[in-house]
C-alpha atoms as a PDB file:
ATOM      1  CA  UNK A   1     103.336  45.261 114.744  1.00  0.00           C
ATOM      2  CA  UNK A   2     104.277  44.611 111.182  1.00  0.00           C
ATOM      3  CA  UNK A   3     100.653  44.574 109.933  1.00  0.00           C
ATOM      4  CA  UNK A   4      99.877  47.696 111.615  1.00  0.00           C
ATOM      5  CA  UNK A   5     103.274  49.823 110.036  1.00  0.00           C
ATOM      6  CA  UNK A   6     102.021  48.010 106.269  1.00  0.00           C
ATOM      7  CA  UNK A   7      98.663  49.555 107.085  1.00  0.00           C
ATOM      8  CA  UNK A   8      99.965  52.806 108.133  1.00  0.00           C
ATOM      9  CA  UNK A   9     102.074  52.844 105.460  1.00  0.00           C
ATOM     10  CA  UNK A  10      99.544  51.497 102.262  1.00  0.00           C
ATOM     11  CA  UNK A  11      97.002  53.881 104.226  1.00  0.00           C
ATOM     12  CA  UNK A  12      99.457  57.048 103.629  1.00  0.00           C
ATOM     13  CA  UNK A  13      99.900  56.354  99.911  1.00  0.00           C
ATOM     14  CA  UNK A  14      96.468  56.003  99.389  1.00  0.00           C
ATOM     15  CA  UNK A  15      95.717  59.498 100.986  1.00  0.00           C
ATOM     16  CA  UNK A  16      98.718  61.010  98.663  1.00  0.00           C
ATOM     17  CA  UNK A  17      97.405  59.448  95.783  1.00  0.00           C
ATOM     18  CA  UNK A  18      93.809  61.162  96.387  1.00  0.00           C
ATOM     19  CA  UNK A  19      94.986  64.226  97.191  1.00  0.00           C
ATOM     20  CA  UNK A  20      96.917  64.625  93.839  1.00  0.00           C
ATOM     21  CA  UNK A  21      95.016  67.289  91.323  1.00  0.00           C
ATOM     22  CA  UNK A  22      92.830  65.051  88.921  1.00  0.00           C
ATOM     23  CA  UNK A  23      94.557  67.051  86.175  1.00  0.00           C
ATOM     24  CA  UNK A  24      95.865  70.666  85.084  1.00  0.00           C
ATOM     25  CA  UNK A  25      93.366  73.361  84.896  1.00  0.00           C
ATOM     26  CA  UNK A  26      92.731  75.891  82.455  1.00  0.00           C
ATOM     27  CA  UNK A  27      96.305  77.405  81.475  1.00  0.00           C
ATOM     28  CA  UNK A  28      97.068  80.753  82.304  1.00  0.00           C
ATOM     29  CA  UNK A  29      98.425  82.852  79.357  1.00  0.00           C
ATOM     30  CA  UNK A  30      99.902  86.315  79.491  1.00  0.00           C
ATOM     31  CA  UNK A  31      98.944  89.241  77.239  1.00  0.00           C
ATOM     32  CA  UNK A  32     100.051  88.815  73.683  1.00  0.00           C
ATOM     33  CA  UNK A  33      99.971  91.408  70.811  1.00  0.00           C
ATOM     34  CA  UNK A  34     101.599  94.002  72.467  1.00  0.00           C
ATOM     35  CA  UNK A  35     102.916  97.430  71.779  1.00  0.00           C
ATOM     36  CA  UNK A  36     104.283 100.545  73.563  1.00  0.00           C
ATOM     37  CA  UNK A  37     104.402 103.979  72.466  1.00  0.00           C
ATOM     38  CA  UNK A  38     105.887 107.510  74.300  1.00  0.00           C
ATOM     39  CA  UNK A  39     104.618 110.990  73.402  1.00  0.00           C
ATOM     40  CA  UNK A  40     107.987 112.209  71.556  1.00  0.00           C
ATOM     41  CA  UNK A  41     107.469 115.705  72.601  1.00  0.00           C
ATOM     42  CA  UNK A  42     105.057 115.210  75.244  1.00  0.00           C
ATOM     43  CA  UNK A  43     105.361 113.260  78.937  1.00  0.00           C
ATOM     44  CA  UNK A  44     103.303 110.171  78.598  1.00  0.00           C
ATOM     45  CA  UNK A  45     103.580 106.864  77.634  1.00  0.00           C
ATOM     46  CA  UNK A  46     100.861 104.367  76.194  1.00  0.00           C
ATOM     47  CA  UNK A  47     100.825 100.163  76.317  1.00  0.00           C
ATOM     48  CA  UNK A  48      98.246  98.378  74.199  1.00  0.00           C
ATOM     49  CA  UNK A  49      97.618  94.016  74.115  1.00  0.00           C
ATOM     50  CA  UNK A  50      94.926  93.198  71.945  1.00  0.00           C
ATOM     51  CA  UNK A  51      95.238  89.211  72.371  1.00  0.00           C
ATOM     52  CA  UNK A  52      95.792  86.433  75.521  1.00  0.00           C
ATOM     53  CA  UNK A  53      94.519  86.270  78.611  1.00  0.00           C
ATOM     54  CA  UNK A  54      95.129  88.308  82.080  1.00  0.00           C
ATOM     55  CA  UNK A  55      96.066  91.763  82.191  1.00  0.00           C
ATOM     56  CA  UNK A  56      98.605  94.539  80.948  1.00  0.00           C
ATOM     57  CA  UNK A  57     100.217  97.862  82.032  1.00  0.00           C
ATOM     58  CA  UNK A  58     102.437 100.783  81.081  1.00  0.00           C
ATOM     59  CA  UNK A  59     105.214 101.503  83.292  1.00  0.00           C
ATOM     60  CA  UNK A  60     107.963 104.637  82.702  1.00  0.00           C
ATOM     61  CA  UNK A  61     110.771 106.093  84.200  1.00  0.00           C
ATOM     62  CA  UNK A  62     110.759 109.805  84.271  1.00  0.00           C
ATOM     63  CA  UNK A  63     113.421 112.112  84.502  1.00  0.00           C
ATOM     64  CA  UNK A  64     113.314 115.891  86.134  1.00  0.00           C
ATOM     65  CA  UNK A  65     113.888 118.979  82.813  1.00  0.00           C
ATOM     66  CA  UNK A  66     116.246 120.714  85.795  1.00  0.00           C
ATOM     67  CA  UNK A  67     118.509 120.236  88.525  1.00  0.00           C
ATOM     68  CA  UNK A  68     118.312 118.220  90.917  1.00  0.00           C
ATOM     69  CA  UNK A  69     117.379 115.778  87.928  1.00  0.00           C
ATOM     70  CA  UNK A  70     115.176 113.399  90.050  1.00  0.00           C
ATOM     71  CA  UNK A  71     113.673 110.388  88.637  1.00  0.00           C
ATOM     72  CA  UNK A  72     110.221 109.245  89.118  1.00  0.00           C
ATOM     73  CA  UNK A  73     108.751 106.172  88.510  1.00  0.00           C
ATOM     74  CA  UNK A  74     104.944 105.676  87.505  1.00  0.00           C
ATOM     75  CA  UNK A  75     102.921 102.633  86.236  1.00  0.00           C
ATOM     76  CA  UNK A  76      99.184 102.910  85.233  1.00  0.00           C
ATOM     77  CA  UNK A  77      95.797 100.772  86.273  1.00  0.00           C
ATOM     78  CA  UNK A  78      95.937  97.579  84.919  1.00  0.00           C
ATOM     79  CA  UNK A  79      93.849  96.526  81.577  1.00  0.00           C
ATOM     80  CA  UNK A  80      92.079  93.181  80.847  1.00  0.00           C
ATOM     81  CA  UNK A  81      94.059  91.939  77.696  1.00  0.00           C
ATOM     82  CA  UNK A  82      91.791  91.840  74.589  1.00  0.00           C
ATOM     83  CA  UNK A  83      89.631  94.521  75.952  1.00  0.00           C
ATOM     84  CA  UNK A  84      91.192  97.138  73.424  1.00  0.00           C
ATOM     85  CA  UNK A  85      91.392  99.700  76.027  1.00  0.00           C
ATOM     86  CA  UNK A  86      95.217 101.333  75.851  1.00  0.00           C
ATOM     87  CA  UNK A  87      97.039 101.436  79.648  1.00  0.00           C
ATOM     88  CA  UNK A  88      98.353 105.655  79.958  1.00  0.00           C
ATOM     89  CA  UNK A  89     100.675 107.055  82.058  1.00  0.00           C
ATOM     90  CA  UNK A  90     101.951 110.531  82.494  1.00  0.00           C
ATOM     91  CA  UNK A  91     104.994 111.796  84.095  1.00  0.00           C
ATOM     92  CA  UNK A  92     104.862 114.684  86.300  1.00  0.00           C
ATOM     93  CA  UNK A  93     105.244 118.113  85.500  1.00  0.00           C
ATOM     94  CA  UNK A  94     108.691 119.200  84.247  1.00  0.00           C
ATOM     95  CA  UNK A  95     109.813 115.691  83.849  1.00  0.00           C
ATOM     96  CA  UNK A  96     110.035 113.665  80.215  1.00  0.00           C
ATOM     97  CA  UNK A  97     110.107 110.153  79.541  1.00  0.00           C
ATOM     98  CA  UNK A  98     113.427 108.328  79.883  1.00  0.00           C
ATOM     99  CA  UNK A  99     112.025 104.571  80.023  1.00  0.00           C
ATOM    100  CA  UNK A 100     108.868 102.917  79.518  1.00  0.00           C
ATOM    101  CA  UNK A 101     108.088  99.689  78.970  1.00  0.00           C
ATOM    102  CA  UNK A 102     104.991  97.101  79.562  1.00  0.00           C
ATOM    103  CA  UNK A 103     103.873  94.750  82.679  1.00  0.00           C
ATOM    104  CA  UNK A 104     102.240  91.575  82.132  1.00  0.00           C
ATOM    105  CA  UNK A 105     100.681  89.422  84.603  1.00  0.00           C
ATOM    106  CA  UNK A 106      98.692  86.082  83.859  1.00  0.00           C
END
């Protein structure tokens, strides 16, 4: 009985040890190099990464000119990172930018 539970046992450990990732692969990096810009005057908002890896958006918070003041929230496709393309957004009509920021994912 003790031979068999040593088995088991040097039998599990082996398994782990094999199943363990042979090392790290390549390392994810987010978007680097970036900038953000809103229209002063106008509605929009602009997001721009021109190094890393993975991808990049523009994101903004926009607030109603007039009563009832509603907010809306809008975010735009997201953009390979180095591919100088520049993420837009606009906010709806009779709303301005309160907030706008950038997303990053790896």
């Amino acid at each position: 009985m003790k031979k068999r539970s040593k088995r088991i046992a040097l039998t599990a450990t082996l398994l782990g040890v094999l199943l363990l990732p042979v090392g790290a692969g390549p390392a994810a990096a987010a978007p680097t190099d970036c900038w953000t810009n809103d229209g002063v005057w106008f509605p929009y908002a602009t997001a721009h990464c021109s190094g890393g890896t993975g991808a990049y958006q523009v994101w903004a918070t926009c607030l109603q000119n007039f009563w009832p003041y509603n907010a809306a929230f809008v975010e735009s496709d997201w953009k390979p990172a180095g591919s100088q393309e520049t993420a837009w957004v606009w906010c709806p009509a009779g709303y301005r930018v309160l907030t706008y920021g950038v997303g990053l994912r790896s």
